[in-house]
PDB file of N, CA and C in Angstrom:
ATOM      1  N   UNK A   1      32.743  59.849  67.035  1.00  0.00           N
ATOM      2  CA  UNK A   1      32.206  60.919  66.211  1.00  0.00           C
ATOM      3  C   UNK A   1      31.560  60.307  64.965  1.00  0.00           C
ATOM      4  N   UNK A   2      29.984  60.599  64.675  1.00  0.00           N
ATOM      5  CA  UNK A   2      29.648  59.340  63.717  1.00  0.00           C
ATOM      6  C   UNK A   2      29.662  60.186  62.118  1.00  0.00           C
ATOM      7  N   UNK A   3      30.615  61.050  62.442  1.00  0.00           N
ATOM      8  CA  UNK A   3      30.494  61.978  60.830  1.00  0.00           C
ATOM      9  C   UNK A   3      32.455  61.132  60.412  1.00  0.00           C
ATOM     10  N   UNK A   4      32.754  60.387  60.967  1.00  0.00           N
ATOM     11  CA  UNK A   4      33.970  60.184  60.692  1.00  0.00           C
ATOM     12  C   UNK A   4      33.966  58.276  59.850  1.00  0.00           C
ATOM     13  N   UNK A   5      32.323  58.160  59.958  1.00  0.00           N
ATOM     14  CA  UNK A   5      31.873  56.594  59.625  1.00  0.00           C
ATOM     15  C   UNK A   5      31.644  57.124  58.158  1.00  0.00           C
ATOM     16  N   UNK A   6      32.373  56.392  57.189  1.00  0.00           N
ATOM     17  CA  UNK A   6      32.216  56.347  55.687  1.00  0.00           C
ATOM     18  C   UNK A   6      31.329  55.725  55.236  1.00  0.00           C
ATOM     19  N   UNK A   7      31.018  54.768  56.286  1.00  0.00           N
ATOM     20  CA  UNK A   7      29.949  53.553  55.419  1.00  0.00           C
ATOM     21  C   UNK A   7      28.229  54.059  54.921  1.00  0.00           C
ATOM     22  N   UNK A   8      27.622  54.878  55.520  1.00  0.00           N
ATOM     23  CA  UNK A   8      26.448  55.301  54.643  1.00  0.00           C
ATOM     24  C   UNK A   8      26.916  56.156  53.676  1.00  0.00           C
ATOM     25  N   UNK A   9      27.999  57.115  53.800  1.00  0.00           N
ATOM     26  CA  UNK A   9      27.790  58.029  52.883  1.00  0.00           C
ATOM     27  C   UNK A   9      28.368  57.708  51.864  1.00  0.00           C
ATOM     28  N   UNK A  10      29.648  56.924  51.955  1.00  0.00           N
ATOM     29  CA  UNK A  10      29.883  55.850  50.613  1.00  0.00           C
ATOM     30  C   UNK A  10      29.340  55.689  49.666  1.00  0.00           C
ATOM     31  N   UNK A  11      28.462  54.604  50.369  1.00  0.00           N
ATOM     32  CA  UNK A  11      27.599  54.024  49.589  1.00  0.00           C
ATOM     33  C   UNK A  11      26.636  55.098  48.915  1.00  0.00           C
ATOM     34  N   UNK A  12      25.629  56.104  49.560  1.00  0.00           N
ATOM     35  CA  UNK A  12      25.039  57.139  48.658  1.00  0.00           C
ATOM     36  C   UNK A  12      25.863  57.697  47.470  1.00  0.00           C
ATOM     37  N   UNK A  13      27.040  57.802  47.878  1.00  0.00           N
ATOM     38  CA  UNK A  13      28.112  58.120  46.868  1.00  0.00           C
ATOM     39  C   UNK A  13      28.418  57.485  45.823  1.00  0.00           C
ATOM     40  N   UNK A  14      28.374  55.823  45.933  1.00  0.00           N
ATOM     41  CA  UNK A  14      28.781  55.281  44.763  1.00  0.00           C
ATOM     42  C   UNK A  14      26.877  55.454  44.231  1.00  0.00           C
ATOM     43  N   UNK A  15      25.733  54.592  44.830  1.00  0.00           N
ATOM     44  CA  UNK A  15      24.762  54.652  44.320  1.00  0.00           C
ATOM     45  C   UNK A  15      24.561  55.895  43.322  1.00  0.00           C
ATOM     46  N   UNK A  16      24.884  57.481  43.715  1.00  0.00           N
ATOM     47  CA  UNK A  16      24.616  58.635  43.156  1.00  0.00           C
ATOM     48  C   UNK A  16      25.027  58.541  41.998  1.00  0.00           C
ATOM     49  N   UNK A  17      26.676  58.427  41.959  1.00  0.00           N
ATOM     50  CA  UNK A  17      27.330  58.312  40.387  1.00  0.00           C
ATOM     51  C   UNK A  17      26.760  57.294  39.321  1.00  0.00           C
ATOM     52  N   UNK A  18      26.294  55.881  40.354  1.00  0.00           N
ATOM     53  CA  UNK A  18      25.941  54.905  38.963  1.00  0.00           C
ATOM     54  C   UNK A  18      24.648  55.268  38.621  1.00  0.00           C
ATOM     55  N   UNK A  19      23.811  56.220  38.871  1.00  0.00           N
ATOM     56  CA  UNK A  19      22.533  56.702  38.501  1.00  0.00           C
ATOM     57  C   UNK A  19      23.031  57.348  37.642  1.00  0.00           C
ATOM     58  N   UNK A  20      23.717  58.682  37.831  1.00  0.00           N
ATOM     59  CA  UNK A  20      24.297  59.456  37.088  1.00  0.00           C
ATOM     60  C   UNK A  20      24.900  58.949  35.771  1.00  0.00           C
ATOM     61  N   UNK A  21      25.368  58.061  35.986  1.00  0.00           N
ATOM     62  CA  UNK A  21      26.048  57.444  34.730  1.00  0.00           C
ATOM     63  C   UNK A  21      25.513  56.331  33.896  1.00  0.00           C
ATOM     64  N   UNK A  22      24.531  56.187  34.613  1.00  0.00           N
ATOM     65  CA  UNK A  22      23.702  55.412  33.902  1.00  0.00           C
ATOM     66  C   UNK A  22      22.587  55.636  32.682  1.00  0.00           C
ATOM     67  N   UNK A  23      22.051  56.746  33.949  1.00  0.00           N
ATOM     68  CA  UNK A  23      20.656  57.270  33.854  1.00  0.00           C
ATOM     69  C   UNK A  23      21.014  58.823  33.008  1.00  0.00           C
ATOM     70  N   UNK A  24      21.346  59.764  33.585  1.00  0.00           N
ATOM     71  CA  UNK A  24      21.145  60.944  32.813  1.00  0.00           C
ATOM     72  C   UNK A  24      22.595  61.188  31.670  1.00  0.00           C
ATOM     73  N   UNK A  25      23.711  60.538  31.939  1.00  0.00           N
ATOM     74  CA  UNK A  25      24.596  60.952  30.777  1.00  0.00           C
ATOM     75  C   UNK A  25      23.837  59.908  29.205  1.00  0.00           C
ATOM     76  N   UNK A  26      23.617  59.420  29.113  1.00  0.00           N
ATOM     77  CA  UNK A  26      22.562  58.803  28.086  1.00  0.00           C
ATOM     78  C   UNK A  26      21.445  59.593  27.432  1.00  0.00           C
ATOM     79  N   UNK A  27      20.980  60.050  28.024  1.00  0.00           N
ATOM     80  CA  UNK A  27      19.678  60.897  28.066  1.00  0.00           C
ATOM     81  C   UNK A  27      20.395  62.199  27.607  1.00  0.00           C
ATOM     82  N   UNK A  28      21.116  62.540  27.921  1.00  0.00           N
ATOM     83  CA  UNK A  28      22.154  63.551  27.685  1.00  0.00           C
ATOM     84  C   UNK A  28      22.789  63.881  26.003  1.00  0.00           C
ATOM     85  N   UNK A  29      23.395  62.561  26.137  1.00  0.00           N
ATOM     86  CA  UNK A  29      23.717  61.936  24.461  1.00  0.00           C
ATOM     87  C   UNK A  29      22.861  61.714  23.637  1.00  0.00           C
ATOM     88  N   UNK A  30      21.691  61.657  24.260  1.00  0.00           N
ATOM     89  CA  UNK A  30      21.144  61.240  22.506  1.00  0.00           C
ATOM     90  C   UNK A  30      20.616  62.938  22.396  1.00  0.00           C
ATOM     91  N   UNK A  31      20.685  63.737  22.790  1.00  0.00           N
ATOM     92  CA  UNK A  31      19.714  64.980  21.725  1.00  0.00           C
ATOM     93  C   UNK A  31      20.764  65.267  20.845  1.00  0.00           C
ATOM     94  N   UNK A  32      19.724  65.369  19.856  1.00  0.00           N
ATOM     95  CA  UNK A  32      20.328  65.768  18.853  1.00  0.00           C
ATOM     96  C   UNK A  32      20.169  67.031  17.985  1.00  0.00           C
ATOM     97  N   UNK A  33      21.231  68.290  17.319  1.00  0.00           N
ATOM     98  CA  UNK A  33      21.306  69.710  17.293  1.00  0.00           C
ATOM     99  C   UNK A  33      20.395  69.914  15.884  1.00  0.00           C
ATOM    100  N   UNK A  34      19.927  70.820  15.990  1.00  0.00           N
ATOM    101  CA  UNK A  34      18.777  70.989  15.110  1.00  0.00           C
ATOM    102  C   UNK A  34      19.727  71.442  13.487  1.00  0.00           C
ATOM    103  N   UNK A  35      20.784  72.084  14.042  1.00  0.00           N
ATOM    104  CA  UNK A  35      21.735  72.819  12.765  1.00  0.00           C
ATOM    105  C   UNK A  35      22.783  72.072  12.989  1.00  0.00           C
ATOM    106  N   UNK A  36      23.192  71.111  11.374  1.00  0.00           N
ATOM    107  CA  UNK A  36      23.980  70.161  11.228  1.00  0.00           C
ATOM    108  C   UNK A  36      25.285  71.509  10.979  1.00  0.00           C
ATOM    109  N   UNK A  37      26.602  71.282  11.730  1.00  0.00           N
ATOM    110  CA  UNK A  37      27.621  72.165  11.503  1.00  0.00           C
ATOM    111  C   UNK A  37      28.423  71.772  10.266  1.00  0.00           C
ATOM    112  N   UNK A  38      28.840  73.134   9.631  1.00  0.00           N
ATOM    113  CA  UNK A  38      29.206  72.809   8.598  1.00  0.00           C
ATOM    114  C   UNK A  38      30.159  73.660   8.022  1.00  0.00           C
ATOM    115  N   UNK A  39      31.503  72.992   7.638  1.00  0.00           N
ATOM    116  CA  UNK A  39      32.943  73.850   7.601  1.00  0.00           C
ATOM    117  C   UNK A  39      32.658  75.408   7.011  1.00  0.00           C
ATOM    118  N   UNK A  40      33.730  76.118   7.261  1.00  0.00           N
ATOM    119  CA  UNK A  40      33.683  77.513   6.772  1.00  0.00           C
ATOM    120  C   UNK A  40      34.611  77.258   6.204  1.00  0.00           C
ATOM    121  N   UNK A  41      35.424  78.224   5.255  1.00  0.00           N
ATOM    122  CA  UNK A  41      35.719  78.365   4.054  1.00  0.00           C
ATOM    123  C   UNK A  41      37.328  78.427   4.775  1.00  0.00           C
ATOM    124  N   UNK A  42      38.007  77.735   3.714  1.00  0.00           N
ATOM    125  CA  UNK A  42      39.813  77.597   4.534  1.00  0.00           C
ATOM    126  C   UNK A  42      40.367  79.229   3.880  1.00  0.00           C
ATOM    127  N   UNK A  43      39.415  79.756   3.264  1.00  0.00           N
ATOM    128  CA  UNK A  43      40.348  81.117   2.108  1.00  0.00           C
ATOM    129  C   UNK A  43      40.311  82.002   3.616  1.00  0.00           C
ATOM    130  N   UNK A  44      41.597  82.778   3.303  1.00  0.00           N
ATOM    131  CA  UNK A  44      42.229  83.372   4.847  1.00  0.00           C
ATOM    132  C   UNK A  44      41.781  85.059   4.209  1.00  0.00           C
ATOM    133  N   UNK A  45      41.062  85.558   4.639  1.00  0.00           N
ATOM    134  CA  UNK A  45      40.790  86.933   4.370  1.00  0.00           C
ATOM    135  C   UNK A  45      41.964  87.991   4.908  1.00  0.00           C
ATOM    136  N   UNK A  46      41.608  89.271   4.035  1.00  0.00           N
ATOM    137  CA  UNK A  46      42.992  90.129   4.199  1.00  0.00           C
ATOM    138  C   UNK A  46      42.868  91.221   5.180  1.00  0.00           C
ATOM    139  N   UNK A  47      43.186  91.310   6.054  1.00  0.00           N
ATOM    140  CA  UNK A  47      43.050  92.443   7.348  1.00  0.00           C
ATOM    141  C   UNK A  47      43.847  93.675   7.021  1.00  0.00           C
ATOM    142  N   UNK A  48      42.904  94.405   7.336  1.00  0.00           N
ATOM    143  CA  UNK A  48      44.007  95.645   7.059  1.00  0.00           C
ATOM    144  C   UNK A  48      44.737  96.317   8.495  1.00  0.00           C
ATOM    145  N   UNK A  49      45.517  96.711   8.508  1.00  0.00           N
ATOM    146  CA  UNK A  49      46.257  97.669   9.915  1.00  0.00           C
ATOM    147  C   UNK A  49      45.189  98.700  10.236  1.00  0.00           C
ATOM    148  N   UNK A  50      44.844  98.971  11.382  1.00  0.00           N
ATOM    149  CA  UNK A  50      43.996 100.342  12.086  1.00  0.00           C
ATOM    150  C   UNK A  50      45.062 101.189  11.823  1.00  0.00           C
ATOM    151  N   UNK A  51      44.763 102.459  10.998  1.00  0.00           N
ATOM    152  CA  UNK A  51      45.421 103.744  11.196  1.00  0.00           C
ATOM    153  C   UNK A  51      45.023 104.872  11.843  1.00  0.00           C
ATOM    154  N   UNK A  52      44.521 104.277  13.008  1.00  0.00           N
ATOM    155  CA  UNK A  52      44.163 105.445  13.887  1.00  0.00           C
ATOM    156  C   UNK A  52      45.519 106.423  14.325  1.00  0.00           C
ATOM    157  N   UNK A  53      45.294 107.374  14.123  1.00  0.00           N
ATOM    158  CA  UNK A  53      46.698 108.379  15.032  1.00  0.00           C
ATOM    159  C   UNK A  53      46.595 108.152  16.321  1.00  0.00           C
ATOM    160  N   UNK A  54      47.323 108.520  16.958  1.00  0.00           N
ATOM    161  CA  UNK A  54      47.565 107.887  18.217  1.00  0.00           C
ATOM    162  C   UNK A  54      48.460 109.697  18.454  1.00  0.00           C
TER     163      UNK A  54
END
């Protein structure tokens, strides 16, 4: 049964990932976000209870 032979598809397999990991996670990493993030405020605001009747 020649779907039970590992040896081509292996190999497409490893070839695929080292492209992948070569080639597009790089390409990936460098963009860079147009809006530098920037902390929000640690002061904890005061919530009030819903008094809806029920």
């Amino acid at each position: 049964m020649p779907q039970l032979n590992p040896a081509p598809w292996f190999a497409i397999l490893v070839f695929s990932w080292l492209i992948f990991l070569t080639v597009v996670v790089p390409k990936v990493l460098n963009h860079s976000f147009p809006n530098e993030l920037t902390p929000q405020s640690t002061q904890i605001t005061k919530t009030d209870p819903w008094t809806w009747p029920w």
